[in-house]
Protein backbone atom coordinates (compact mmCIF):
# COMPACT_ATOMS: atom_id res chain seq x y z
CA UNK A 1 4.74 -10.71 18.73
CA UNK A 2 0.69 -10.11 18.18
CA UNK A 3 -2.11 -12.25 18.38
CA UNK A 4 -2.83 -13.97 14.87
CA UNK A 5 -6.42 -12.56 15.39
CA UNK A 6 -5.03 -8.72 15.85
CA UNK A 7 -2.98 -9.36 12.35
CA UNK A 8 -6.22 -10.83 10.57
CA UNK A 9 -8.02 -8.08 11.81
CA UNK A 10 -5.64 -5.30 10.76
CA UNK A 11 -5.32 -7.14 7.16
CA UNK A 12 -9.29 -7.64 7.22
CA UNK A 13 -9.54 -3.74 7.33
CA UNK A 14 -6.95 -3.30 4.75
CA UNK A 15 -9.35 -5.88 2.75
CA UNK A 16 -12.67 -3.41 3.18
CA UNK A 17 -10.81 -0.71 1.89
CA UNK A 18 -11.36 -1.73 -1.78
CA UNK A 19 -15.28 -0.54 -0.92
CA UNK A 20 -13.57 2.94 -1.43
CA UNK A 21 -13.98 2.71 -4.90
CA UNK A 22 -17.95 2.96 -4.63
CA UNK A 23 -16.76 6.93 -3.91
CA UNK A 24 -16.58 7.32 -8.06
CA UNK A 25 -20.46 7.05 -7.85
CA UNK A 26 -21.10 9.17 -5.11
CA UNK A 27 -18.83 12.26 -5.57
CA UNK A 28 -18.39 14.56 -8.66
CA UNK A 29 -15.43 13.71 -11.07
CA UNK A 30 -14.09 17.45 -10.13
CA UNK A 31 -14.15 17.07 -6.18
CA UNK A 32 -12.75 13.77 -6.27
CA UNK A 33 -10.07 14.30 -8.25
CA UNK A 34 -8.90 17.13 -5.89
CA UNK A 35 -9.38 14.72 -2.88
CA UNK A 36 -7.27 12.29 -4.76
CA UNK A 37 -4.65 15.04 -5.51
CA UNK A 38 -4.38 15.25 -1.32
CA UNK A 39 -4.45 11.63 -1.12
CA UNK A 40 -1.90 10.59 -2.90
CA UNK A 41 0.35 13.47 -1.49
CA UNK A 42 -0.41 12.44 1.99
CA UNK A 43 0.01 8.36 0.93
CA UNK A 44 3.96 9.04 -0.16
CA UNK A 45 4.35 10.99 3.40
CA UNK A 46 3.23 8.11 5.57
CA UNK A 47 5.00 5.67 3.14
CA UNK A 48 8.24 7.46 3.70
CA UNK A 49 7.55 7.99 7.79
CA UNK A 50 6.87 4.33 8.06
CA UNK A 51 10.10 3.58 6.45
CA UNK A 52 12.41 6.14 8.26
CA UNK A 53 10.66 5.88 11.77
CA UNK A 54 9.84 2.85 12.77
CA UNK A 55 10.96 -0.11 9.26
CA UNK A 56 14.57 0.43 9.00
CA UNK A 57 15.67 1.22 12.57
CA UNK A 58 13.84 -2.19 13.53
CA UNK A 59 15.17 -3.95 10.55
CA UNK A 60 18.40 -2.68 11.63
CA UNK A 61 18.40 -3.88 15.17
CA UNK A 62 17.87 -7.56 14.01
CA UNK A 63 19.39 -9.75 11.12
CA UNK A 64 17.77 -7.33 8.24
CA UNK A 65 19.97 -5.02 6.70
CA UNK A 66 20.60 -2.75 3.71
CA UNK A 67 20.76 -5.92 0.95
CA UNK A 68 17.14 -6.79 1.69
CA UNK A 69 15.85 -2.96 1.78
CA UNK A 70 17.54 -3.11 -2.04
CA UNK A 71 15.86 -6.58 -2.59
CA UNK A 72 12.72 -4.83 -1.68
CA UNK A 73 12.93 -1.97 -4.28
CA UNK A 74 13.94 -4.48 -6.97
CA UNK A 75 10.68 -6.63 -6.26
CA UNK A 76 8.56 -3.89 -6.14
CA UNK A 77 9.82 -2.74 -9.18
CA UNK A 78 9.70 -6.41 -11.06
CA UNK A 79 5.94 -6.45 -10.03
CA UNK A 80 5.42 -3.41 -10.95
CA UNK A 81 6.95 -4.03 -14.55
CA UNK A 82 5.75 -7.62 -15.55
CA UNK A 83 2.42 -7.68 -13.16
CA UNK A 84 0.89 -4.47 -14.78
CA UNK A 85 0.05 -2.89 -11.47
CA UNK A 86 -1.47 0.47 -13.46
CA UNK A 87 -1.56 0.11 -16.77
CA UNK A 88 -1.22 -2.12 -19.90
CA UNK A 89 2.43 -1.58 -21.45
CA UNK A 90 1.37 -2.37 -24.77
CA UNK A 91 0.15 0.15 -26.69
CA UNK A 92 -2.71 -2.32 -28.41
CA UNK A 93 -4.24 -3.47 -25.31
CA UNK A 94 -7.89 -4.03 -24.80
CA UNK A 95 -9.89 -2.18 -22.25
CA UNK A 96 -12.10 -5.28 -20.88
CA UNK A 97 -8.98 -7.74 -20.73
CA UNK A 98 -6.69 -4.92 -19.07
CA UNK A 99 -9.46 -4.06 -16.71
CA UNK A 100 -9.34 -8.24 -15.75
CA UNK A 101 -5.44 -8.05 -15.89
CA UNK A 102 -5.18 -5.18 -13.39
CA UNK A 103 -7.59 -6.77 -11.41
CA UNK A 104 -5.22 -10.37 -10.96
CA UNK A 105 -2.17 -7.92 -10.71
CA UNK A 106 -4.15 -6.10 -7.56
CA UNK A 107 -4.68 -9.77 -5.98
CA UNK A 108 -1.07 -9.79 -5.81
CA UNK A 109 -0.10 -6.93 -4.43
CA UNK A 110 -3.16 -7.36 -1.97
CA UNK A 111 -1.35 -10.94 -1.28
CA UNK A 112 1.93 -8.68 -0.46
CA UNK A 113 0.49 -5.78 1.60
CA UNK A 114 -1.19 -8.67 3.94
CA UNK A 115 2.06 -10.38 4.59
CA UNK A 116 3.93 -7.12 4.95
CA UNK A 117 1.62 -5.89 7.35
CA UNK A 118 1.79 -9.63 9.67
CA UNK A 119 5.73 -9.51 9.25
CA UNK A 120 5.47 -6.36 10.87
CA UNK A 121 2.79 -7.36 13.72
CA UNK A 122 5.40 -10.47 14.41
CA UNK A 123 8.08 -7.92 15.19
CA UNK A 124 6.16 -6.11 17.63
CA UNK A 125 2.42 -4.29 17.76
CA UNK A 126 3.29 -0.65 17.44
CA UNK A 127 5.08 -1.50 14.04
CA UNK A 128 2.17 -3.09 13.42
CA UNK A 129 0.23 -0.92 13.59
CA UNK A 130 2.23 1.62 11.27
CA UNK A 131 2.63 -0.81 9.04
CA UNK A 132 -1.22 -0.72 8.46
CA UNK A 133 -1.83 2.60 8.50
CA UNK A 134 1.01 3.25 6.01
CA UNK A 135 -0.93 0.87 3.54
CA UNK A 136 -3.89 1.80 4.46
CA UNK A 137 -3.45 5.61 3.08
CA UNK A 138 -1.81 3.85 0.32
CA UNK A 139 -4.74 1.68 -0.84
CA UNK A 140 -7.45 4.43 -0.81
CA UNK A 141 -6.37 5.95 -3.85
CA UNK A 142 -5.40 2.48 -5.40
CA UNK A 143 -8.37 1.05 -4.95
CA UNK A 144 -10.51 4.00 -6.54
CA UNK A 145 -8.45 3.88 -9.69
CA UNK A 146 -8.97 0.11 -9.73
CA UNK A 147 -13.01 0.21 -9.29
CA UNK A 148 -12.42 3.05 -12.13
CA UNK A 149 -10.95 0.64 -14.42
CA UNK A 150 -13.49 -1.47 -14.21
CA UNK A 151 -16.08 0.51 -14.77
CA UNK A 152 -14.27 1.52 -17.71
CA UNK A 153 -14.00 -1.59 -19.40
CA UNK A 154 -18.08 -1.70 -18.88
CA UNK A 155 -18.54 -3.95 -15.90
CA UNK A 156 -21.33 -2.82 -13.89
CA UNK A 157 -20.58 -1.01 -10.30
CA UNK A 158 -21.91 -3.99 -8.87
CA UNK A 159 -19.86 -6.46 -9.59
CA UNK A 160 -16.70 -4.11 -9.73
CA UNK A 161 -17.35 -3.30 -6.26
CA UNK A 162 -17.64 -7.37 -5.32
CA UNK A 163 -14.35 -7.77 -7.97
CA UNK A 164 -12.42 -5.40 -5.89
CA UNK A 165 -13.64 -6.60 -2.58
CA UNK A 166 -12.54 -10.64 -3.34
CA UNK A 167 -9.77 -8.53 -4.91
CA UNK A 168 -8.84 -6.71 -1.03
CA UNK A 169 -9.92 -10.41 0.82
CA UNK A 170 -6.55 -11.92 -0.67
CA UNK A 171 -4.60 -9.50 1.93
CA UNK A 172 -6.02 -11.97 4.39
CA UNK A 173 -4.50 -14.68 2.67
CA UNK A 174 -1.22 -12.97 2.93
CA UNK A 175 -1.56 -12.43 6.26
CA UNK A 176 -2.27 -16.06 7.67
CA UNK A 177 0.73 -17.94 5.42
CA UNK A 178 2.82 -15.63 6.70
CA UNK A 179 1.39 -16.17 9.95
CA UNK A 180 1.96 -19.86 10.12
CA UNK A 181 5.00 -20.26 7.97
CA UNK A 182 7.06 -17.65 10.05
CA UNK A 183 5.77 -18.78 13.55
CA UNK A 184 8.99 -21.09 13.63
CA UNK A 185 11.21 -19.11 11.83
CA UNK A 186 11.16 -15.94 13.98
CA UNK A 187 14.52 -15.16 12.54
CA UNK A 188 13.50 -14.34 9.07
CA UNK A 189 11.27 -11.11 10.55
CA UNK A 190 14.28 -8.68 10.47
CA UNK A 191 14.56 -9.93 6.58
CA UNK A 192 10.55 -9.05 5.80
CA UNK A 193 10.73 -6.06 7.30
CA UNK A 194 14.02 -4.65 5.76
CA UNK A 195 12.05 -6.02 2.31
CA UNK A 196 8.88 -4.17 3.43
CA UNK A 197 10.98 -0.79 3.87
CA UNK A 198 12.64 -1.13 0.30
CA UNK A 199 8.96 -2.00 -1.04
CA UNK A 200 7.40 1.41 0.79
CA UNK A 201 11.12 3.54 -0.26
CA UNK A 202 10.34 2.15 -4.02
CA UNK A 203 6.37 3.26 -3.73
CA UNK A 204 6.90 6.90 -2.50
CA UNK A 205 9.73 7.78 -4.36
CA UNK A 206 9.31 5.63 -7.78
CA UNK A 207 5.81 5.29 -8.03
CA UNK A 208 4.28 8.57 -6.48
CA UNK A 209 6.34 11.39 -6.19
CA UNK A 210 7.67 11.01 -10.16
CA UNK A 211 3.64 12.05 -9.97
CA UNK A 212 3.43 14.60 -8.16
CA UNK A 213 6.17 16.44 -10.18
CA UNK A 214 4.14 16.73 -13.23
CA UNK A 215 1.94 19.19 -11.21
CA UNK A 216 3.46 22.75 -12.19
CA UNK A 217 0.50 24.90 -10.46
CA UNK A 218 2.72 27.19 -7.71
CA UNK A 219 -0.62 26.58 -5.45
CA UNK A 220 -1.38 23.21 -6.09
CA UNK A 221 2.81 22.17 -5.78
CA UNK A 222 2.23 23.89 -2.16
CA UNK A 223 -0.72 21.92 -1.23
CA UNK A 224 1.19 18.25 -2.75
CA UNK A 225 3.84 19.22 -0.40
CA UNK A 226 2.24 19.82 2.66
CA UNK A 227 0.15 17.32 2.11
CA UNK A 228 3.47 15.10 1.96
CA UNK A 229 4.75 16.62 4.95
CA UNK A 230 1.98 16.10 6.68
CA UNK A 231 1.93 11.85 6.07
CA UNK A 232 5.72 11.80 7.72
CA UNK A 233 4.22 13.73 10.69
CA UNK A 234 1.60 11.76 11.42
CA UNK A 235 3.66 8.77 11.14
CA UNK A 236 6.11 11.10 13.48
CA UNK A 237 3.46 11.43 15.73
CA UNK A 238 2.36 7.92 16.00
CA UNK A 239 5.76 6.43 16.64
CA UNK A 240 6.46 8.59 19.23
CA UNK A 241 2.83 8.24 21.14
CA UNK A 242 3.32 4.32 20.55
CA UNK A 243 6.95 4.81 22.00
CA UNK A 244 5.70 5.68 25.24
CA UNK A 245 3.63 2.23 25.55
């Protein structure tokens, strides 16, 4: 089990990620969207290692099992239906208020990603520490398209990049209740992190690789996948260097 401090820093850094969205100012529309093509690629791959390496075989070993991983994918996909994670689903929707409404929705699953990421430190530190890194890659590309919407809907880059940083701050949040509501119930660990395995299974295969298929470039598909490949082998790599500790 990890110090509280290591899981508020690890959340804290998953926070300051949301000033990745500043990177629509800086870089041409053209180069970042072919960094963003890599990112995404790369996000599902360490989504996917997490889940496969080091998530279910721990999740396994304790009182988690296969009904939670399924309870995972079916929240994930209920928040990503009724909390309108990307977009608007009706077809009349304002720009300003959907900006706003995607910005609450992002809270949320800012809220989540913290206390996935301190179930995961309570288990033990190495899965931890995947934990966070498979968000991590998963929030860069988030958190550009959300600073995007904003600036869409006219709010200035200022105060979209402030939005989206008090936006990132709730992982925090997420972090400490877990923190101090599961420090006496060490039992229900096994549970989160079975639930955090069906929530990263659901993202990679639901919400980014459906993407990635729409590419139809021979090239491009080739990059996508190795890009892909090479998120499970970093996770690969990670589990097994942390395996040795």
């Amino acid at each position: 089990m990890s110090n509280p401090l290591v899981i508020t820093a690890s959340s804290l850094l998953v926070s300051l990620i949301s000033l990745v969205g500043i990177t629509v100012l800086l870089i041409k529309k053209k180069m970042l969207k072919k960094i963003l093509f890599v990112l995404v690629s790369f996000s599902a791959g360490t989504l996917l290692g997490a889940t496969f390496f080091n998530l279910l075989p721990e999740a396994m070993e304790g009182n988690g099992g296969f009904l939670y991983v399924l309870l995972g994918i079916l929240g994930f996909f209920a928040l990503e239906r009724y909390l309108h994670w990307h977009h608007c689903h009706e077809g009349d929707c304002d720009v300003k208020p959907l900006a706003y409404i995607n910005l609450i929705a992002d809270g949320v699953h800012n809220l989540i990603d913290g206390a996935l990421i301190a179930s995961s430190y309570l288990h033990s530190f190495n899965l931890g520490i995947i934990t966070t890194i498979a968000v991590i890659f998963h929030e860069i590309p988030q958190e550009i398209g959300d600073f995007a919407v904003l600036l869409h809907a006219g709010v200035k880059p200022k105060k979209a990049l402030l939005f989206n940083l008090f936006s990132g701050l709730i992982a925090v949040l997420g972090s400490l209740i877990v923190v101090f509501l599961l420090k006496n119930f060490e039992e229900a660990i096994p549970i989160l992190i079975s639930f955090t395995a069906g929530g990263f299974i659901y993202l990679a295969l639901v919400d980014i690789i459906p993407e990635l298929h729409k590419e139809t470039d021979k090239g491009l598909v080739i990059i996508q996948t190795l890009s892909l490949i090479s998120g499970v082998f970093l996770i690969f790599v990670l589990h097994k260097l942390l395996s040795f500790h």
